[in-house]
Protein backbone atom coordinates (compact mmCIF):
# COMPACT_ATOMS: atom_id res chain seq x y z
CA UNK A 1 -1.77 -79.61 -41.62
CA UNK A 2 -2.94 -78.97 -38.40
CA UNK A 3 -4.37 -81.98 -36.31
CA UNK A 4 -7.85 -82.38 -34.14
CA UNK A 5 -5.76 -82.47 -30.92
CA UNK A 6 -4.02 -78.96 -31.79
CA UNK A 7 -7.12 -77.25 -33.28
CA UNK A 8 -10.28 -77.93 -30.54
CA UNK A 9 -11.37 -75.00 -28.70
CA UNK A 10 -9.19 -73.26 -26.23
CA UNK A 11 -10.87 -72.33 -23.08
CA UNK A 12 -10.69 -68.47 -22.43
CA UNK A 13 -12.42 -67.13 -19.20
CA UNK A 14 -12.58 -63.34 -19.55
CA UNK A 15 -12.20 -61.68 -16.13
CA UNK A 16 -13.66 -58.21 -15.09
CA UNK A 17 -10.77 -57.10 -13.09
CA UNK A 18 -12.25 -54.73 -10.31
CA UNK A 19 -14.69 -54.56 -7.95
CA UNK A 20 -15.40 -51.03 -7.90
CA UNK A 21 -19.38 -50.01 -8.54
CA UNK A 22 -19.97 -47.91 -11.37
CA UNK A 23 -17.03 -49.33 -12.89
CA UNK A 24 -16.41 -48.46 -17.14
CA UNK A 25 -15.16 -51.78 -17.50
CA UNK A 26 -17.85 -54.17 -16.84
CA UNK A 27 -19.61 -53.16 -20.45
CA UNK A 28 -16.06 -53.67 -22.01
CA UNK A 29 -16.17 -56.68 -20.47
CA UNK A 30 -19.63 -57.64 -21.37
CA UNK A 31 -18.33 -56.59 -24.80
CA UNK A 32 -15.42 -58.62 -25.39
CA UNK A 33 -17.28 -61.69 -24.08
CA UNK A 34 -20.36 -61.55 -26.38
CA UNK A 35 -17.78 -61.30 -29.02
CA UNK A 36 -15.46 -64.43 -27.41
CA UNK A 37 -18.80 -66.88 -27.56
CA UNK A 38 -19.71 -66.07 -31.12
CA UNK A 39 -16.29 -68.14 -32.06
CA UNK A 40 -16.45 -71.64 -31.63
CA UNK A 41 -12.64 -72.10 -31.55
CA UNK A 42 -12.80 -70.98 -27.83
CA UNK A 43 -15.05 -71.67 -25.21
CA UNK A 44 -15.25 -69.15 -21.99
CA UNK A 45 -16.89 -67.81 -18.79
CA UNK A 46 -17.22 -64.40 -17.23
CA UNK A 47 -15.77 -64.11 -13.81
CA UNK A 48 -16.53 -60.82 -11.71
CA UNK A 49 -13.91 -60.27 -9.47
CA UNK A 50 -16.49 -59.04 -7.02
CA UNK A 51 -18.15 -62.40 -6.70
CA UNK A 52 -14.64 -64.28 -5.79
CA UNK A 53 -15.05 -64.42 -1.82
CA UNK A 54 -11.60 -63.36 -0.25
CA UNK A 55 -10.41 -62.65 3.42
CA UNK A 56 -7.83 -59.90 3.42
CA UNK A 57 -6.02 -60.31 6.57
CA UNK A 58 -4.06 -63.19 4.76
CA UNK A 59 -1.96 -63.30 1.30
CA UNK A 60 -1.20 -65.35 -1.27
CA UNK A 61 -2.03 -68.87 -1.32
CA UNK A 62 -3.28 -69.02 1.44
CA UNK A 63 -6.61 -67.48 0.25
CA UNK A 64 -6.99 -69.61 -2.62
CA UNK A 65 -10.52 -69.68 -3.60
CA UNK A 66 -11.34 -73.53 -5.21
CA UNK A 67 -13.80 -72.44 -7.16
CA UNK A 68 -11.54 -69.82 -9.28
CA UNK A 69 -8.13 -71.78 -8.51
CA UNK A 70 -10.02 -74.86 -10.76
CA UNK A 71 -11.30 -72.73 -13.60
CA UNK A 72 -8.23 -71.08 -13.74
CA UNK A 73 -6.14 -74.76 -13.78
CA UNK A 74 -8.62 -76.26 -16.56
CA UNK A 75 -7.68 -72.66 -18.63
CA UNK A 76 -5.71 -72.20 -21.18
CA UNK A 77 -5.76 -68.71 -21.01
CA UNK A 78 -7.45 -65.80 -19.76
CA UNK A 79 -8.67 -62.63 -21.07
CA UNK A 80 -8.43 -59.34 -18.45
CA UNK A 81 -10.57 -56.42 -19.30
CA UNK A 82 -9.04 -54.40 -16.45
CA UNK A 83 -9.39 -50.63 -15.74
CA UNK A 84 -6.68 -47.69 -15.64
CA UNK A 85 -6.40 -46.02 -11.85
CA UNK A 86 -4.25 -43.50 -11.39
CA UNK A 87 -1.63 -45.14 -13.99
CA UNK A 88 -2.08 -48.44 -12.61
CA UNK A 89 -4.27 -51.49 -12.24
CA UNK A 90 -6.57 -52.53 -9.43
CA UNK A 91 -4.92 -53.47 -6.10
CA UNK A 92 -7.72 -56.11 -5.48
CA UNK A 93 -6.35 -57.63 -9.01
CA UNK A 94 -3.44 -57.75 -7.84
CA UNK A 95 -4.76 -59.61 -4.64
CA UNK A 96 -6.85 -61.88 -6.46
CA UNK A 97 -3.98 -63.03 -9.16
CA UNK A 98 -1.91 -63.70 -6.26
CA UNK A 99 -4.21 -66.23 -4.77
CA UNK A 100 -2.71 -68.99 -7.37
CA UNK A 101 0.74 -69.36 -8.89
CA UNK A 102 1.32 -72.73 -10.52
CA UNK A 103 -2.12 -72.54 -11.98
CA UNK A 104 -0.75 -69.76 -14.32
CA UNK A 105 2.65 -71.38 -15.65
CA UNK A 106 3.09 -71.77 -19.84
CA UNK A 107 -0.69 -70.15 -20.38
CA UNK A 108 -1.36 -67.87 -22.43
CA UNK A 109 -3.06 -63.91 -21.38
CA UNK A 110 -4.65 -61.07 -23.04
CA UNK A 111 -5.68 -57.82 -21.89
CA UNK A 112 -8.03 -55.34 -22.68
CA UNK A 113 -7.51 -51.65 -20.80
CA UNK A 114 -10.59 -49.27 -20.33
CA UNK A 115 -9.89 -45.84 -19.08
CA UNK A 116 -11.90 -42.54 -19.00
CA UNK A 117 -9.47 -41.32 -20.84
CA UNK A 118 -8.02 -40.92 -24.49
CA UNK A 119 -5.45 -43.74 -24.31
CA UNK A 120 -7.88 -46.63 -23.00
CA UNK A 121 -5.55 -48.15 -20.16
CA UNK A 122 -2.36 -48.34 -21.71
CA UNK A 123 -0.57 -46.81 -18.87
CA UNK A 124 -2.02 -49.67 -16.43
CA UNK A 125 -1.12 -52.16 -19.43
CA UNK A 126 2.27 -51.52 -18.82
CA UNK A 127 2.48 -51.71 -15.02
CA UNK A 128 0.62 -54.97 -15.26
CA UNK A 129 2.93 -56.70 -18.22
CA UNK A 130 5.40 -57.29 -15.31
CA UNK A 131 3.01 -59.19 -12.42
CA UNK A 132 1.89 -61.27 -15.39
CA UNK A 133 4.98 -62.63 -16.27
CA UNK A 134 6.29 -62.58 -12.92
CA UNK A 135 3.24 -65.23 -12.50
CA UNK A 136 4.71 -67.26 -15.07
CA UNK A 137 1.84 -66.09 -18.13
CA UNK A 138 2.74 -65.30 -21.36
CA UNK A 139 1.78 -62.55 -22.93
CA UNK A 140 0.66 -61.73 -26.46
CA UNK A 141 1.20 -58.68 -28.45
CA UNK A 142 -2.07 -57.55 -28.70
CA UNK A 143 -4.08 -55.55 -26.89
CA UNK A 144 -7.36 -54.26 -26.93
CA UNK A 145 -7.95 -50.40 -25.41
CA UNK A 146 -11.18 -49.32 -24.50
CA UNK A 147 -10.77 -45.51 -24.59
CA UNK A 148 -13.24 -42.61 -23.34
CA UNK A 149 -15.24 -45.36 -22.31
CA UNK A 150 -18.10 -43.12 -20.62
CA UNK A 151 -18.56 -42.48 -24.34
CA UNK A 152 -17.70 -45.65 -25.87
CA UNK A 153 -20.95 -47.58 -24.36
CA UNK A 154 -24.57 -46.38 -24.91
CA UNK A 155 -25.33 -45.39 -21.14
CA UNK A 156 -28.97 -47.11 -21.58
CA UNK A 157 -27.80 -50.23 -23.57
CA UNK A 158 -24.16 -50.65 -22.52
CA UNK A 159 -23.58 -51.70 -25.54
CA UNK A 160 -20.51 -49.99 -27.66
CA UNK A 161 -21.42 -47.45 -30.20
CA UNK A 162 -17.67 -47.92 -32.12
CA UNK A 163 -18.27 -50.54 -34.67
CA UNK A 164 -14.60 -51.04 -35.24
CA UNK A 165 -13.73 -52.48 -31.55
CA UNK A 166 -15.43 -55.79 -33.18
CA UNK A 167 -11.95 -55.71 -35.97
CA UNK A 168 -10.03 -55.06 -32.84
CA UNK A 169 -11.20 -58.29 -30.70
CA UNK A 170 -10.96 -60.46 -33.12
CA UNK A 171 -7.36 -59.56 -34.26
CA UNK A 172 -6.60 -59.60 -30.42
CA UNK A 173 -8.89 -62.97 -30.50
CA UNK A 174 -6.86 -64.61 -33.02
CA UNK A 175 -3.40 -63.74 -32.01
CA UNK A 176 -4.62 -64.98 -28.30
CA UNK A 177 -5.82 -68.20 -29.50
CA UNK A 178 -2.93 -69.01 -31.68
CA UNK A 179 -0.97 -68.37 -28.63
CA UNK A 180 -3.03 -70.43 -25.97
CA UNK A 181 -2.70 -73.63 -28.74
CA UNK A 182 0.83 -73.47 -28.98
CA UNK A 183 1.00 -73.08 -25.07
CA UNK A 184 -1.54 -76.32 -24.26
CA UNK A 185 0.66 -78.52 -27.21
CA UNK A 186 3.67 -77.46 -25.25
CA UNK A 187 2.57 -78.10 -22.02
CA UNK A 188 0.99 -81.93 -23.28
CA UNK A 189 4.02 -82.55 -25.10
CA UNK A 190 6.85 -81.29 -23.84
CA UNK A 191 8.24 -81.98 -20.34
CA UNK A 192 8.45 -78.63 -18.16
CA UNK A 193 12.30 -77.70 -17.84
């Protein structure tokens, strides 16, 4: 039987991971968080990487930006809709992920790919699976991929014209939720090694 302390909401900020204008993956993004605040087992916040002010003639640490380094300590998880670019994922990601380190450790993250193309960021998915651990996140098994996304998202509305992507979140949803409760239990119950 689970207990009160195990089952409140999780919080989840979902994070548009580039900067770029035009960019596919702000309506999966707008997407996947309409669909996040219709469940009241997690509570969230849309962050646009674009807003976070950082210098880039310094790295790491250094530029830690309070604002994002607190929402990202009170997480318990976060939710990347991130675009493919050229196989990859955006440097300025990258740049911003690197701006906190012990922030990340035992949490739970999820990510959603967009791409142009057929195979909706799975290429980037992969190069990213690495930095994410590597940040001390753990990763779920899920993932969400936002294919042909010119198509994908009514050009006028933005909003997606694939009624199964709503299936998709919330399998994605649940798998990252179980994840980010078994993640804050550990990390209020059990000392850190």
């Amino acid at each position: 039987m689970a207990t009160p302390q195990i089952t409140r909401p999780v919080f989840l900020p979902v994070i548009i991971g580039t900067a770029r204008q035009g960019r596919l993956s702000e309506p999966a993004a707008n997407f996947v968080f309409g669909e996040v605040s219709k469940r009241g087992d997690i509570q969230t916040e849309l962050i646009d990487i674009r807003k976070i002010p950082l210098a880039v003639d310094d790295a790491g640490e250094a530029l830690k930006d309070s604002r994002f380094s607190a929402m990202v300590a009170r997480a318990d998880g976060l939710i990347l809709v991130v675009p493919e670019y050229n196989h990859s994922f955006p440097g300025l990601l990258k740049h911003v992920l690197d701006t906190n380190l012990k922030e990340y450790i035992h949490k739970a993250v999820g990510v959603c790919g967009v791409s142009a193309g057929p195979f909706g960021g799975a290429r980037m998915i992969q190069s990213l699976l690495p930095v994410l651990r590597e940040l001390g996140l753990v990763t779920i098994f899920s993932d969400v991929y936002f294919g042909t996304a010119g198509k994908l998202f009514d050009s006028a509305t933005g909003k997606i014209t694939d009624p199964a992507y709503s299936g998709r979140v919330e399998k994605f949803l649940n798998e990252l939720v179980w994840m980010a409760r078994a993640l804050r239990h550990a990390r209020e119950n059990i000392p850190a090694p």
